[in-house]
N, C-alpha and C. Protein backbone atom coordinates (compact mmCIF):
# COMPACT_ATOMS: atom_id res chain seq x y z
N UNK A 1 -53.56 104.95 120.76
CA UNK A 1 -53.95 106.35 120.59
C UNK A 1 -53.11 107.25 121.47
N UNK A 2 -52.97 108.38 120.99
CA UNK A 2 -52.36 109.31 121.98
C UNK A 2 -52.77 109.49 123.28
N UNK A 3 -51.93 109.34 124.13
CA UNK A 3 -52.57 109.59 125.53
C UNK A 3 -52.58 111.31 126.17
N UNK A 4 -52.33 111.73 125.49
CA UNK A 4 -52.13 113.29 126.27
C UNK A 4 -50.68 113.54 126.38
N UNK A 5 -50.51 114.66 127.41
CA UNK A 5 -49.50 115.12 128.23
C UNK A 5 -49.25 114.43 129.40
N UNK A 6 -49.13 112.98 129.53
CA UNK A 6 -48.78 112.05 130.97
C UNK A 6 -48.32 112.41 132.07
N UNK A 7 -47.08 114.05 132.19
CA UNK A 7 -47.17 114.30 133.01
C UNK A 7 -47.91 115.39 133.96
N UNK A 8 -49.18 115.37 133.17
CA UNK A 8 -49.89 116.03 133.84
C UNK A 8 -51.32 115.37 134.41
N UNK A 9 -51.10 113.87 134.26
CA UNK A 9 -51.79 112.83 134.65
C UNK A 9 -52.73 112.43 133.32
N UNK A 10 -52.57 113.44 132.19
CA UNK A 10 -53.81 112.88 130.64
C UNK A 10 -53.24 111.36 130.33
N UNK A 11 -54.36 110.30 130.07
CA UNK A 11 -54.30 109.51 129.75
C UNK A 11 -55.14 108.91 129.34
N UNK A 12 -55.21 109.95 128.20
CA UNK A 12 -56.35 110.07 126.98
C UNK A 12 -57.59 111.12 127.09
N UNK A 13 -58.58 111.45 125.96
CA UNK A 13 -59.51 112.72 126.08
C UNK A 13 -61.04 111.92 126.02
N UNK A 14 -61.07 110.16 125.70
CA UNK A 14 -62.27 110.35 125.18
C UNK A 14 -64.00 110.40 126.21
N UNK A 15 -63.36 110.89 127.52
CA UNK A 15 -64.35 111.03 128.41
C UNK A 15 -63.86 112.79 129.10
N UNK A 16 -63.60 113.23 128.22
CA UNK A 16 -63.32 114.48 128.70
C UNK A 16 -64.00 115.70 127.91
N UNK A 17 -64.80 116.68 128.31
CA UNK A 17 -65.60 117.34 127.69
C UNK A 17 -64.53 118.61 127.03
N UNK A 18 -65.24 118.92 125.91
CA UNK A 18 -64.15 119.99 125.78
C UNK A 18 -63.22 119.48 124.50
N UNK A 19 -62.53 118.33 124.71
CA UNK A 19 -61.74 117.47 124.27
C UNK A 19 -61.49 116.56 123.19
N UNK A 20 -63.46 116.88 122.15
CA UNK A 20 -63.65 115.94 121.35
C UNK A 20 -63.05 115.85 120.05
N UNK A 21 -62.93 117.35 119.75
CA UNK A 21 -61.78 117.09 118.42
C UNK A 21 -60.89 116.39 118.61
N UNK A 22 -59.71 117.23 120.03
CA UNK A 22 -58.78 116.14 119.67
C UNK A 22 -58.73 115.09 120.01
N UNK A 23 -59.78 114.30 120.42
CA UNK A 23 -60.19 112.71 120.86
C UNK A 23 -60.25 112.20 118.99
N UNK A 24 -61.05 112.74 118.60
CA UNK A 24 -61.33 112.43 116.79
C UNK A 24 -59.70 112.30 115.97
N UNK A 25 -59.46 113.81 116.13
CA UNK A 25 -58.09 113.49 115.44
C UNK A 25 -57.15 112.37 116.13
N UNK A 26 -57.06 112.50 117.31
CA UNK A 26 -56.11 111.24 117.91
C UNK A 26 -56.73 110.20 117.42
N UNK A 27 -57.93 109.74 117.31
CA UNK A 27 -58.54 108.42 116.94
C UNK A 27 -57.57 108.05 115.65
N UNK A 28 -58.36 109.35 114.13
CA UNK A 28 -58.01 109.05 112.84
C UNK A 28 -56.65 108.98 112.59
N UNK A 29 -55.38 109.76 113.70
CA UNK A 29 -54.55 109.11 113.01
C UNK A 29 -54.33 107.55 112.93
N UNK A 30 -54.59 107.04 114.71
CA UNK A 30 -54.06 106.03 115.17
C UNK A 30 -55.28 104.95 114.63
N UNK A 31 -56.16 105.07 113.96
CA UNK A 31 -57.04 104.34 112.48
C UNK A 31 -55.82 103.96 111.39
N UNK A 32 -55.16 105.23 110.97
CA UNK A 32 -54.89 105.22 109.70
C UNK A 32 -53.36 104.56 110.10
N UNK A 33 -52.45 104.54 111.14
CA UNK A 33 -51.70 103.51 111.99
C UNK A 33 -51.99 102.37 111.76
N UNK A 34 -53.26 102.06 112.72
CA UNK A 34 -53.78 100.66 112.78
C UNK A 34 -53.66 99.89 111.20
N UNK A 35 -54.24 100.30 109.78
CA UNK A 35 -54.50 99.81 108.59
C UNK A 35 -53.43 100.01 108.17
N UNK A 36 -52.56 100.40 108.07
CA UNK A 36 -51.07 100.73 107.34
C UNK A 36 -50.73 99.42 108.00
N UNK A 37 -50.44 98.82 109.42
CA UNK A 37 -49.51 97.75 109.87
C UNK A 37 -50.50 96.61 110.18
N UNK A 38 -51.91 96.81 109.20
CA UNK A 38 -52.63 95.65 109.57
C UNK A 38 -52.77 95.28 110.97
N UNK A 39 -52.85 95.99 111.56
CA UNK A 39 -53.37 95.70 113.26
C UNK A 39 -54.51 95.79 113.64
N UNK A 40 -54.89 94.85 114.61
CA UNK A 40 -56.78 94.47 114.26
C UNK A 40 -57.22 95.10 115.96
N UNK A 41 -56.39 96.10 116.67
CA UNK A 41 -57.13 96.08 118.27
C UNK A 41 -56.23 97.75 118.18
N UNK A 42 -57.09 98.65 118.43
CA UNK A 42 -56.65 99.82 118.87
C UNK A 42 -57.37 100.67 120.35
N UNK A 43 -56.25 100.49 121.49
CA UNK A 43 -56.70 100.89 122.85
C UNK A 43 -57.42 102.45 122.85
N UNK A 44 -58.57 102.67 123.39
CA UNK A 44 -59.24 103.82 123.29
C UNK A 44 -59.53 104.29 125.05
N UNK A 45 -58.25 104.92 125.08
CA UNK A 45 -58.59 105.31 126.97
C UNK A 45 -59.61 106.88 127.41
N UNK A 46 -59.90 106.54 128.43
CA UNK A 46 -60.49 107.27 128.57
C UNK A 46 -60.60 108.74 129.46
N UNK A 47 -58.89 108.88 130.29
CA UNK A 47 -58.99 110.07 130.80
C UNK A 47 -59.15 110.08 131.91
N UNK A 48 -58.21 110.99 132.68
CA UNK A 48 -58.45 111.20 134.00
C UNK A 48 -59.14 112.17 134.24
N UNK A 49 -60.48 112.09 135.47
CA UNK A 49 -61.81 113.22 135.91
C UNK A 49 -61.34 113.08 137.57
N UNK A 50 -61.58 113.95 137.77
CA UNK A 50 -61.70 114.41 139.18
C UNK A 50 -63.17 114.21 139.97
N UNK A 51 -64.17 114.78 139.39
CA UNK A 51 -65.26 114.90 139.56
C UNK A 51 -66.34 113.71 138.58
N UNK A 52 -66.48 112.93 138.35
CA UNK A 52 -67.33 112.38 137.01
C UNK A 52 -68.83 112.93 136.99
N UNK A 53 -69.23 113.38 136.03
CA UNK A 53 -70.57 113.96 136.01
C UNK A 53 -71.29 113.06 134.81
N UNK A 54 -72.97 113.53 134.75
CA UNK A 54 -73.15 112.91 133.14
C UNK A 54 -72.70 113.55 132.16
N UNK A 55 -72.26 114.72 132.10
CA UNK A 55 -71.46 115.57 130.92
C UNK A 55 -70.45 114.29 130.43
N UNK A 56 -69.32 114.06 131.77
CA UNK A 56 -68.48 113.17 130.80
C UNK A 56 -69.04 111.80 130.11
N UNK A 57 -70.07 111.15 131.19
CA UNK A 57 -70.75 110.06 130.59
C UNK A 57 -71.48 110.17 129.03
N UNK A 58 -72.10 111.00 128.94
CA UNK A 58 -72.45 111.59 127.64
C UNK A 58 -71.21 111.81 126.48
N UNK A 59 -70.04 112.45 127.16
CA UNK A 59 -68.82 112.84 125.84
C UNK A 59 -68.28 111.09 125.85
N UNK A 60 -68.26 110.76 126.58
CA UNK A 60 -67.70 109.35 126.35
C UNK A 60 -68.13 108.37 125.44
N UNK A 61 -69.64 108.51 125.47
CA UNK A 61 -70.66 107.44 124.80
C UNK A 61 -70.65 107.99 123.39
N UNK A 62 -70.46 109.09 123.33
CA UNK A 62 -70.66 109.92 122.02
C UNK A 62 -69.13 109.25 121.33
N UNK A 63 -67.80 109.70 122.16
CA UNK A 63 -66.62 109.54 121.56
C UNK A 63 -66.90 108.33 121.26
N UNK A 64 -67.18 107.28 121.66
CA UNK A 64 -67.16 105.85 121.80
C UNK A 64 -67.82 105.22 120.37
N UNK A 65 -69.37 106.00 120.30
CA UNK A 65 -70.33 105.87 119.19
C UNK A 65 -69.56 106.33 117.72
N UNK A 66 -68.50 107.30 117.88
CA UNK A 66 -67.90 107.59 116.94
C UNK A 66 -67.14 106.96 116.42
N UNK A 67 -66.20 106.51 117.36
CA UNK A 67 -65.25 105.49 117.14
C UNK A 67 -65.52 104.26 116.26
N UNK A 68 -66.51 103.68 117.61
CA UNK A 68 -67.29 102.02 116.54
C UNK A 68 -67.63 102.15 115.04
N UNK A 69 -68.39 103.65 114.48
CA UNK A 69 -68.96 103.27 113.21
C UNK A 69 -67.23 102.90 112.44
N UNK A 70 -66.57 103.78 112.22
CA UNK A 70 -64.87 103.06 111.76
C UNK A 70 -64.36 102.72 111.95
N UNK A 71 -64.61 101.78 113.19
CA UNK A 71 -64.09 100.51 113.35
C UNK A 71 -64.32 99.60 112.69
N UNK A 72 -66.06 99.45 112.77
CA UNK A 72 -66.86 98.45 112.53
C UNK A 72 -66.46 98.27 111.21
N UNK A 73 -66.63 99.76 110.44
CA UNK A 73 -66.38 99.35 108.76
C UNK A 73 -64.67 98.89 108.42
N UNK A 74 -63.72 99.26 109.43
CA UNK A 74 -62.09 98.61 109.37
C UNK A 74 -61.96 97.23 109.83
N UNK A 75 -62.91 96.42 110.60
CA UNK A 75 -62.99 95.40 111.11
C UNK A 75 -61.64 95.64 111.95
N UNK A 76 -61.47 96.70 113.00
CA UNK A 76 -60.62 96.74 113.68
C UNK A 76 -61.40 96.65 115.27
N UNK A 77 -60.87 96.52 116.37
CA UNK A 77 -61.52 96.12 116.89
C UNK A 77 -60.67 97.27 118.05
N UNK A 78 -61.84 97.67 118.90
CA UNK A 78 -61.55 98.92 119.97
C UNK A 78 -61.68 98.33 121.14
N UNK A 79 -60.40 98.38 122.02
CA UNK A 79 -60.28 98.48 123.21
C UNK A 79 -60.62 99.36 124.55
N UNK A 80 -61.52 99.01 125.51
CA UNK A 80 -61.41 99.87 126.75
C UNK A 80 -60.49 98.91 127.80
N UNK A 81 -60.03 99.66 128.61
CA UNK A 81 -59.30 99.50 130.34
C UNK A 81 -59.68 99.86 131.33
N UNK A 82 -60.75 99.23 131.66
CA UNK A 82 -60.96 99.64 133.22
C UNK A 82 -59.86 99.43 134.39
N UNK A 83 -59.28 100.84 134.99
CA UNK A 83 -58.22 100.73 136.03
C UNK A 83 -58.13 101.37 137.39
N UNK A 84 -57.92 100.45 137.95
CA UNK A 84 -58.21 100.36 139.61
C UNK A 84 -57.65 101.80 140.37
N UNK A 85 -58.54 101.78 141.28
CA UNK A 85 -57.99 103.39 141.61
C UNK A 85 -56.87 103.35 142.34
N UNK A 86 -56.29 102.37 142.69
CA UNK A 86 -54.94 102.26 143.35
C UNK A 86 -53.56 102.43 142.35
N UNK A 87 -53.91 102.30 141.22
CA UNK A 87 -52.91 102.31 139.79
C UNK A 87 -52.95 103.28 139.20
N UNK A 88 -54.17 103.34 139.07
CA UNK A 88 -54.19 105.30 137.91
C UNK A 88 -55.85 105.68 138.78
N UNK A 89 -55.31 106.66 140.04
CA UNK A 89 -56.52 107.70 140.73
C UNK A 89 -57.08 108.17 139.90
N UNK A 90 -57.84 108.59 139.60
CA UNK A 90 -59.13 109.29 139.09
C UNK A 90 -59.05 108.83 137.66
N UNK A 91 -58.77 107.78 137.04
CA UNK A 91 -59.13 107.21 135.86
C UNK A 91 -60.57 106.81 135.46
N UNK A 92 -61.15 108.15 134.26
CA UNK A 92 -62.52 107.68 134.61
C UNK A 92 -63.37 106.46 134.37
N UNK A 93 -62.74 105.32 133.71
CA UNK A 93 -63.09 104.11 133.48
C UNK A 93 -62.82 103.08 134.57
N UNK A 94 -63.61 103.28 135.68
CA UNK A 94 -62.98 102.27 137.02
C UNK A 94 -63.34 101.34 137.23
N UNK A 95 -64.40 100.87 136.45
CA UNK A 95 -65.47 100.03 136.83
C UNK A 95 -65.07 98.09 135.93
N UNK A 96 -64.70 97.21 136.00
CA UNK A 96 -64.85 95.94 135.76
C UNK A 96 -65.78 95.64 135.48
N UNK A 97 -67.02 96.14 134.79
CA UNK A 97 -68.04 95.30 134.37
C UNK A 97 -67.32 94.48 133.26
N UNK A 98 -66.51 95.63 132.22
CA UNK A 98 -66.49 95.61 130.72
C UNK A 98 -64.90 95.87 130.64
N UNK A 99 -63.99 95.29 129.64
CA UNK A 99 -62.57 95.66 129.01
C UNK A 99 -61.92 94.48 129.00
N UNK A 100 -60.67 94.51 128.79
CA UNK A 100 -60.03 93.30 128.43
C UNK A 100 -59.25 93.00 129.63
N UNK A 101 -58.57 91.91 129.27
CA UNK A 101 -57.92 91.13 130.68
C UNK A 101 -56.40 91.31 130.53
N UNK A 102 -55.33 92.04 132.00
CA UNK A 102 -54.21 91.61 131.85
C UNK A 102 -54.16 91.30 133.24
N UNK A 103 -52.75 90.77 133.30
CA UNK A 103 -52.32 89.78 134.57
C UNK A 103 -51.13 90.15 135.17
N UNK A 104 -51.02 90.30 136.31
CA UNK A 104 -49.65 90.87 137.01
C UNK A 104 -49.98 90.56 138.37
N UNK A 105 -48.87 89.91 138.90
CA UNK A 105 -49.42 89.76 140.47
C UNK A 105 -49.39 90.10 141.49
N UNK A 106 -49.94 90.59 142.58
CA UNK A 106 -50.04 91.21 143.51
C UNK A 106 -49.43 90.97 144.67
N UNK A 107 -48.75 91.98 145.21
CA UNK A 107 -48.81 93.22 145.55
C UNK A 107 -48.03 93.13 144.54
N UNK A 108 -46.64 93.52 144.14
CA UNK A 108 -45.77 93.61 143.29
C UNK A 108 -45.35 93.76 142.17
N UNK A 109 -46.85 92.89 141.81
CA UNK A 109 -46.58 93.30 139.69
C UNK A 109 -45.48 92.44 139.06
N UNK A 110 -45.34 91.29 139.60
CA UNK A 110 -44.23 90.68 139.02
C UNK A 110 -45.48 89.68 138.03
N UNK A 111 -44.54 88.90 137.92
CA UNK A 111 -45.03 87.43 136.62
C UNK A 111 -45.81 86.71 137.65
N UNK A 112 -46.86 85.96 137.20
CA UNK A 112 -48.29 85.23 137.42
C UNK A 112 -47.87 84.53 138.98
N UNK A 113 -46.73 83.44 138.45
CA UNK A 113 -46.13 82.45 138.90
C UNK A 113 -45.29 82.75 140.53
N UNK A 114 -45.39 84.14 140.21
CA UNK A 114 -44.27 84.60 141.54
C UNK A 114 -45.44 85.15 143.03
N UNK A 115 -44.61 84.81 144.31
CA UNK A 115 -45.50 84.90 144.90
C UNK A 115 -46.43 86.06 145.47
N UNK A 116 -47.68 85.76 145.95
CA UNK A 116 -48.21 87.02 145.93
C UNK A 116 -50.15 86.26 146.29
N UNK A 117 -50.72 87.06 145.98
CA UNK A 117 -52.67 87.13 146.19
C UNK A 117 -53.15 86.15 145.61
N UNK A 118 -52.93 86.37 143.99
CA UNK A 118 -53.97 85.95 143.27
C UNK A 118 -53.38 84.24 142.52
N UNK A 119 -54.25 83.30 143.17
CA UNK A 119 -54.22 82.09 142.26
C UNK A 119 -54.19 81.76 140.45
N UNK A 120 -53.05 82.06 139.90
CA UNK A 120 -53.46 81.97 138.28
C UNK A 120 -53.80 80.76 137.90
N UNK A 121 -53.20 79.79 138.30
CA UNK A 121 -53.88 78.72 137.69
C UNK A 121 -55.39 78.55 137.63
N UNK A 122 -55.78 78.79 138.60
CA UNK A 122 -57.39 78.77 139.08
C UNK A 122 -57.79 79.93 138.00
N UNK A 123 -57.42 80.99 138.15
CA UNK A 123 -58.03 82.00 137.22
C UNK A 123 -57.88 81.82 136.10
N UNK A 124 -56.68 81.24 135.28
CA UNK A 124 -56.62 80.88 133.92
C UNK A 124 -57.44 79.89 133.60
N UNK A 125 -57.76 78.78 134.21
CA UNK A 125 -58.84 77.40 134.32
C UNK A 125 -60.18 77.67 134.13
N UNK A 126 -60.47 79.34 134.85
CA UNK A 126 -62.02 79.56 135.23
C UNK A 126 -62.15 80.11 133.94
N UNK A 127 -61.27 81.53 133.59
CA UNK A 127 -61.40 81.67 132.08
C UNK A 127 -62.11 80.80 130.90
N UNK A 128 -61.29 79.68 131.01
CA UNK A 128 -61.26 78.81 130.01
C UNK A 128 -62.80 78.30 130.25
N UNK A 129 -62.90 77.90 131.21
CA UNK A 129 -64.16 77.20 131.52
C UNK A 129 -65.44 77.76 131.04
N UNK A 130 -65.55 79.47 131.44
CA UNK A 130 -66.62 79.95 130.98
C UNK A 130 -66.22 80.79 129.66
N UNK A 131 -65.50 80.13 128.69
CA UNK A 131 -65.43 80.28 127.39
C UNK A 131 -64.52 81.26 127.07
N UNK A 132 -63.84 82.17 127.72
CA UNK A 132 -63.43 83.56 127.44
C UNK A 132 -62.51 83.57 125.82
N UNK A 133 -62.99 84.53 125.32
CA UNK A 133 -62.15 84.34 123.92
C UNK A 133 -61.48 85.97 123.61
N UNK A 134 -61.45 86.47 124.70
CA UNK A 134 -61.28 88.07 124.36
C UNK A 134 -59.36 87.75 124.77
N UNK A 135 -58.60 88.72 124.81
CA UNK A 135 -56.90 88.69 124.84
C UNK A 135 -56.84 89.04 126.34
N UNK A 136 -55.53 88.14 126.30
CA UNK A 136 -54.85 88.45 127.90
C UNK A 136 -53.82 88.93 127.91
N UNK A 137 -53.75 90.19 128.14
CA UNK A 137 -52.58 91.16 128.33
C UNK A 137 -51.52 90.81 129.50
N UNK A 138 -49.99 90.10 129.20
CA UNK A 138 -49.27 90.02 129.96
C UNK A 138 -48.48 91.30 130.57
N UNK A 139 -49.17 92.17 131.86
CA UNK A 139 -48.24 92.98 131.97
C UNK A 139 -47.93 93.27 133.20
N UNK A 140 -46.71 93.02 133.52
CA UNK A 140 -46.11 92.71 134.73
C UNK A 140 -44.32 92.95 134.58
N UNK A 141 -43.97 93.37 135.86
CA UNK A 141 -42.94 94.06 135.97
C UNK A 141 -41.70 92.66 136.01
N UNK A 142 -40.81 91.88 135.44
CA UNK A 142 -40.55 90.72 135.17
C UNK A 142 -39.56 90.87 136.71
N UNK A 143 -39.42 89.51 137.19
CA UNK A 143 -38.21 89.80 138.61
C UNK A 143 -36.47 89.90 137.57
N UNK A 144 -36.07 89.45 136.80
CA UNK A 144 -35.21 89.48 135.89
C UNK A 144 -35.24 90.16 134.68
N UNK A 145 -35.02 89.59 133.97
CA UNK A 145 -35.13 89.88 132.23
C UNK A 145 -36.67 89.44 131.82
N UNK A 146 -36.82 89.79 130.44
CA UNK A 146 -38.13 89.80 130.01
C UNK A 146 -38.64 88.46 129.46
N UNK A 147 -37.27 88.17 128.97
CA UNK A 147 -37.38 86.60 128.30
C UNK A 147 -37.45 85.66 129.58
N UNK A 148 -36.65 85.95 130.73
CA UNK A 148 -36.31 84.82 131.87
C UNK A 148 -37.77 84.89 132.40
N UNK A 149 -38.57 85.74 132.20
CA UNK A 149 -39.47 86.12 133.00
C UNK A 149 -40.99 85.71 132.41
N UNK A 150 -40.85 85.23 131.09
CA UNK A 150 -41.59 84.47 130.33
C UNK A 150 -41.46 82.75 130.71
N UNK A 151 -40.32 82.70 131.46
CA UNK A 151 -40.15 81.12 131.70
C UNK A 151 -41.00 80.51 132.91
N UNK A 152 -42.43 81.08 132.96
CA UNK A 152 -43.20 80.61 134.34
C UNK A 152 -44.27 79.89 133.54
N UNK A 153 -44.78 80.36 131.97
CA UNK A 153 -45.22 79.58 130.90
C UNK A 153 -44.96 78.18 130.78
N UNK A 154 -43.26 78.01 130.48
CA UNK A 154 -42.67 76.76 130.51
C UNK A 154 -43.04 76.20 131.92
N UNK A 155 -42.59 76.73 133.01
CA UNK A 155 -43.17 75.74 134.26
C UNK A 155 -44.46 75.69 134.63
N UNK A 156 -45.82 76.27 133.87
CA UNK A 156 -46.29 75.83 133.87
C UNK A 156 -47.18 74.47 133.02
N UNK A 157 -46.11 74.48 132.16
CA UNK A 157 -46.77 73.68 130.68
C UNK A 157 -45.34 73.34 130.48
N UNK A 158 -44.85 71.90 130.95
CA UNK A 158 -43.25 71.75 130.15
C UNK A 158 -43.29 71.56 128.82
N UNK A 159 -44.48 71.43 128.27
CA UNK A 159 -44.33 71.33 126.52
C UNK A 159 -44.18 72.04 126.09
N UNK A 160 -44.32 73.15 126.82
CA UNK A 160 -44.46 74.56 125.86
C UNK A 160 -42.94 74.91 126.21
N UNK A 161 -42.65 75.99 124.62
CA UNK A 161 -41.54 76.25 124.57
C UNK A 161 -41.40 78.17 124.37
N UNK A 162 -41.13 78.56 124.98
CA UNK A 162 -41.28 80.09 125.25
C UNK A 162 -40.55 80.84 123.72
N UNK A 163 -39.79 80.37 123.53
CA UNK A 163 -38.62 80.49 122.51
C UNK A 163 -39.46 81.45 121.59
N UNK A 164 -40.28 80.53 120.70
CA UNK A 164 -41.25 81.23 119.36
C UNK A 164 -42.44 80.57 119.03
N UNK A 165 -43.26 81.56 119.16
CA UNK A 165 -44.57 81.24 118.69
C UNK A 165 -45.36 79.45 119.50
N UNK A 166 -45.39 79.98 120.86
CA UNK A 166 -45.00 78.45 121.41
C UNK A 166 -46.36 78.84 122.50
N UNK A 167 -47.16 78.18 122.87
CA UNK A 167 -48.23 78.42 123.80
C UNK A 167 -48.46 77.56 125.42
N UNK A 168 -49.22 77.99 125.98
CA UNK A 168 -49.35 77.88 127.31
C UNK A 168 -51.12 77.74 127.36
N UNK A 169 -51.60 76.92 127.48
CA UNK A 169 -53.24 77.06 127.60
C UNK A 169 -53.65 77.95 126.30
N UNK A 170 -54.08 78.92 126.46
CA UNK A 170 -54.62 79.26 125.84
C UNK A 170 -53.75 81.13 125.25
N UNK A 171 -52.16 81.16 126.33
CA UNK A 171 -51.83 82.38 126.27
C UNK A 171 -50.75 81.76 125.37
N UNK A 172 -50.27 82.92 124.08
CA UNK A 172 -49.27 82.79 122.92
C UNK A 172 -48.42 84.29 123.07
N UNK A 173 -47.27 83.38 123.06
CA UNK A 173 -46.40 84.86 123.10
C UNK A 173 -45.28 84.47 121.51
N UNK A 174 -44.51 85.82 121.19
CA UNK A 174 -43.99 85.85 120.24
C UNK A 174 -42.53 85.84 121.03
N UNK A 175 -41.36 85.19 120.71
CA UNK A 175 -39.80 85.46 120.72
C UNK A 175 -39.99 87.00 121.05
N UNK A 176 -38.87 87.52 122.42
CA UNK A 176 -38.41 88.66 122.09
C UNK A 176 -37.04 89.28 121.69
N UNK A 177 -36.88 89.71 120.58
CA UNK A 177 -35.75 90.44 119.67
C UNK A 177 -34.86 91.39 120.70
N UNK A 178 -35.47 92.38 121.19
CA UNK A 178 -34.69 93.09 121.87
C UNK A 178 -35.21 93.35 123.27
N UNK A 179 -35.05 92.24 124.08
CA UNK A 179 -35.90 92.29 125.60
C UNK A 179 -35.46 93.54 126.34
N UNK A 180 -36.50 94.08 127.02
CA UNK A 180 -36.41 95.53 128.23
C UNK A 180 -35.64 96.78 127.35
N UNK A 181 -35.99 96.77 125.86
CA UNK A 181 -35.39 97.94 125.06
C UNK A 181 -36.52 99.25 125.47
N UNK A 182 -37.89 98.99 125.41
CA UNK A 182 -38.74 99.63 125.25
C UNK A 182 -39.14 100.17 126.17
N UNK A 183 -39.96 99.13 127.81
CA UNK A 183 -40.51 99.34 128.92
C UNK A 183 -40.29 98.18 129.80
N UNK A 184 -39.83 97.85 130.99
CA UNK A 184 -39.64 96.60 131.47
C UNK A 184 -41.20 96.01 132.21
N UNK A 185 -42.41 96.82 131.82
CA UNK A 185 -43.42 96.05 132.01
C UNK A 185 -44.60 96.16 131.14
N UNK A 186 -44.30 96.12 129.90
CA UNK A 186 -45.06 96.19 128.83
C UNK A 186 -44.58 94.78 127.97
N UNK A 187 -45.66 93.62 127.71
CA UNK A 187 -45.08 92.20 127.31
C UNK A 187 -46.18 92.29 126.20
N UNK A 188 -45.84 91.02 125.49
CA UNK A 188 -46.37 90.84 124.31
C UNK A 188 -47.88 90.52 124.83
N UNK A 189 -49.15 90.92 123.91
CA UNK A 189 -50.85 90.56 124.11
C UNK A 189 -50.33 88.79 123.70
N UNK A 190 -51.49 88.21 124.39
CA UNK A 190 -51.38 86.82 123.87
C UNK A 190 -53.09 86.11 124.13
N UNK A 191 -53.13 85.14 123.15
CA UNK A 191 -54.51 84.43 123.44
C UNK A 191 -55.02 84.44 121.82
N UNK A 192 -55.13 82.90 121.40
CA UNK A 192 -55.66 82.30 120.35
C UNK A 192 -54.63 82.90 119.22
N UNK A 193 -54.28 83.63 118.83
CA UNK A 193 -53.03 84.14 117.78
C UNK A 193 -51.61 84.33 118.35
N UNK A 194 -50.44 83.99 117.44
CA UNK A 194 -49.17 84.33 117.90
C UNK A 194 -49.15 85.74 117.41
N UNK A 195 -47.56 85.80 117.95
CA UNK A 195 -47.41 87.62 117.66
C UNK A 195 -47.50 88.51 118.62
N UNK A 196 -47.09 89.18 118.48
CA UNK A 196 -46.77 90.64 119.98
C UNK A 196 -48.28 91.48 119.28
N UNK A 197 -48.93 91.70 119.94
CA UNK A 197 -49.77 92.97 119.65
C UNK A 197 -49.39 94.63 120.65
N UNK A 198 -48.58 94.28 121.37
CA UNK A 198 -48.36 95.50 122.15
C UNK A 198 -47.22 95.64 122.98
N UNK A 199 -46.46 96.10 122.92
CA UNK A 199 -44.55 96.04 123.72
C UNK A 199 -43.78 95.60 122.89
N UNK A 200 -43.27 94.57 122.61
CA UNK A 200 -41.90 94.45 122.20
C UNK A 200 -42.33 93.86 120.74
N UNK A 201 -41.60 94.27 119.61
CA UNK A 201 -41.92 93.45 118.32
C UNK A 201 -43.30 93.99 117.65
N UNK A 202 -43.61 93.27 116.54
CA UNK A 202 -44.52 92.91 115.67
C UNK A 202 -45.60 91.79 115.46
N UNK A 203 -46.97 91.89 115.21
CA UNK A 203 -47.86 91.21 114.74
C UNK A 203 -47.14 90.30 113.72
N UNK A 204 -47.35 88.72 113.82
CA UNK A 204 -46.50 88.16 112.57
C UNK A 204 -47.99 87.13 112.20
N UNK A 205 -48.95 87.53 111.71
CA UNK A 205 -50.10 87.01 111.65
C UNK A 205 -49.93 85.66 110.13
C-alpha cells in the first residue's frame, strides 16, 4: 500500500484520523494490484502518531474492519508490522503482541548468521517447535551482495541449495535475477512456498 510522503516520516494513514479516505483509496488500489498479479499478502501500515489517543485506536480498528471484509471475500491475506521504537520513532503499531516475523541481526542488520545478539538457530528451532506457520521476512542489510549473503542458508543446511527454489528448515527463497537493483535490504518473504513475495522478483506459485 502506499505509504505516504516518507519524507515527512508518513508511513501509511491507517491509524491516522482525518486520513480515512485516503487509507480506503490506497487500500482499493493496492486490492486491485494484489488480484491482477495474484498475490495473496498485502502490508497494511499503520502511521506515524506523536501522541496515540483512542481517536487513533478507534480510526485504526475501523480502517482495519474495512479492510478484512475484502480481503476476506479476495482470500487475500492482510499484513500488520509492529516496529520497534528504535527503527521507526513514533510508529503507531509498537507493540509485538501481533504481526509477522522478519529477521536481521543485531546491532547491525546484517544476515542471521553474522555476528551479533540474537541466537537464530535457537529462534528458528523454537518457531518450529511451537508450530509457527505465518512468513518470515528476510530483511537485513547483506555484508556483500544479496545472493553471497543468502549463502548462511547453505551453511546452515549443506543440502540446501540457495540457487532456486531450494529451502532451509522451513525458510524458501527464490533465485535472484537482478541482486541490490532495487534496495540492498529488502530480500525475498520465505516460509512453506517458493517465490519472492516482496524485494526482488516475482511470486512463481
Amino acid at each position: 500500500m502506499d505509504q505516504g510522503d516518507v519524507t515527512k516520516g508518513e508511513l501509511g494513514f491507517a491509524a491516522l484520523p482525518g486520513k480515512q479516505e485516503q487509507f480506503k483509496d490506497s487500500f482499493n488500489l493496492a486490492l486491485n494490484y494484489a488480484k491482477a498479479l495474484d498475490c495473496k499478502l498485502i502490508h497494511i501500515m499503520a502511521g506515524t502518531v506523536n501522541e496515540p489517543t483512542e481517536e487513533h485506536a478507534k480510526v485504526y480498528e475501523d480502517n482495519l474492519r474495512f479492510a478484512s471484509k475484502q480481503l476476506e471475500n479476495e482470500g487475500i491475506v492482510g499484513l500488520i508490522e509492529p516496529i520497534n521504537c528504535y527503527s521507526v520513532p513514533k510508529y503507531y503499531l509498537n507493540s509485538y503482541e501481533k504481526g509477522h516475523i522478519q529477521v536481521a541481526q543485531v546491532p547491525f542488520r546484517n544476515e542471521p548468521n553474522t555476528s551479533g545478539e540474537i541466537n537464530y538457530p535457537y529462534v528458528f528451532g523454537l518457531l518450529e517447535e511451537l508450530g509457527y506457520q505465518g512468513w518470515i521476512g528476510l530483511e537485513y542489510k547483506p555484508l556483500s551482495s544479496t545472493k553471497q549473503g543468502l549463502g548462511w542458508m547453505q551453511r546452515a543446511d549443506p543440502a540446501a541449495d540457495v540457487g532456486k527454489y531450494k529451502t532451509w528448515g522451513r525458510i524458501a527463497v527464490q533465485e535472484l535475477k537482478k541482486e541490490d537493483q532495487r534496495s540492498p535490504d529488502r530480500h525475498c518473504w520465505g516460509n512453506r512456498r517458493t517465490g519472492c513475495q516482496d524485494g526482488f522478483g516475482t511470486a512463481d506459485q
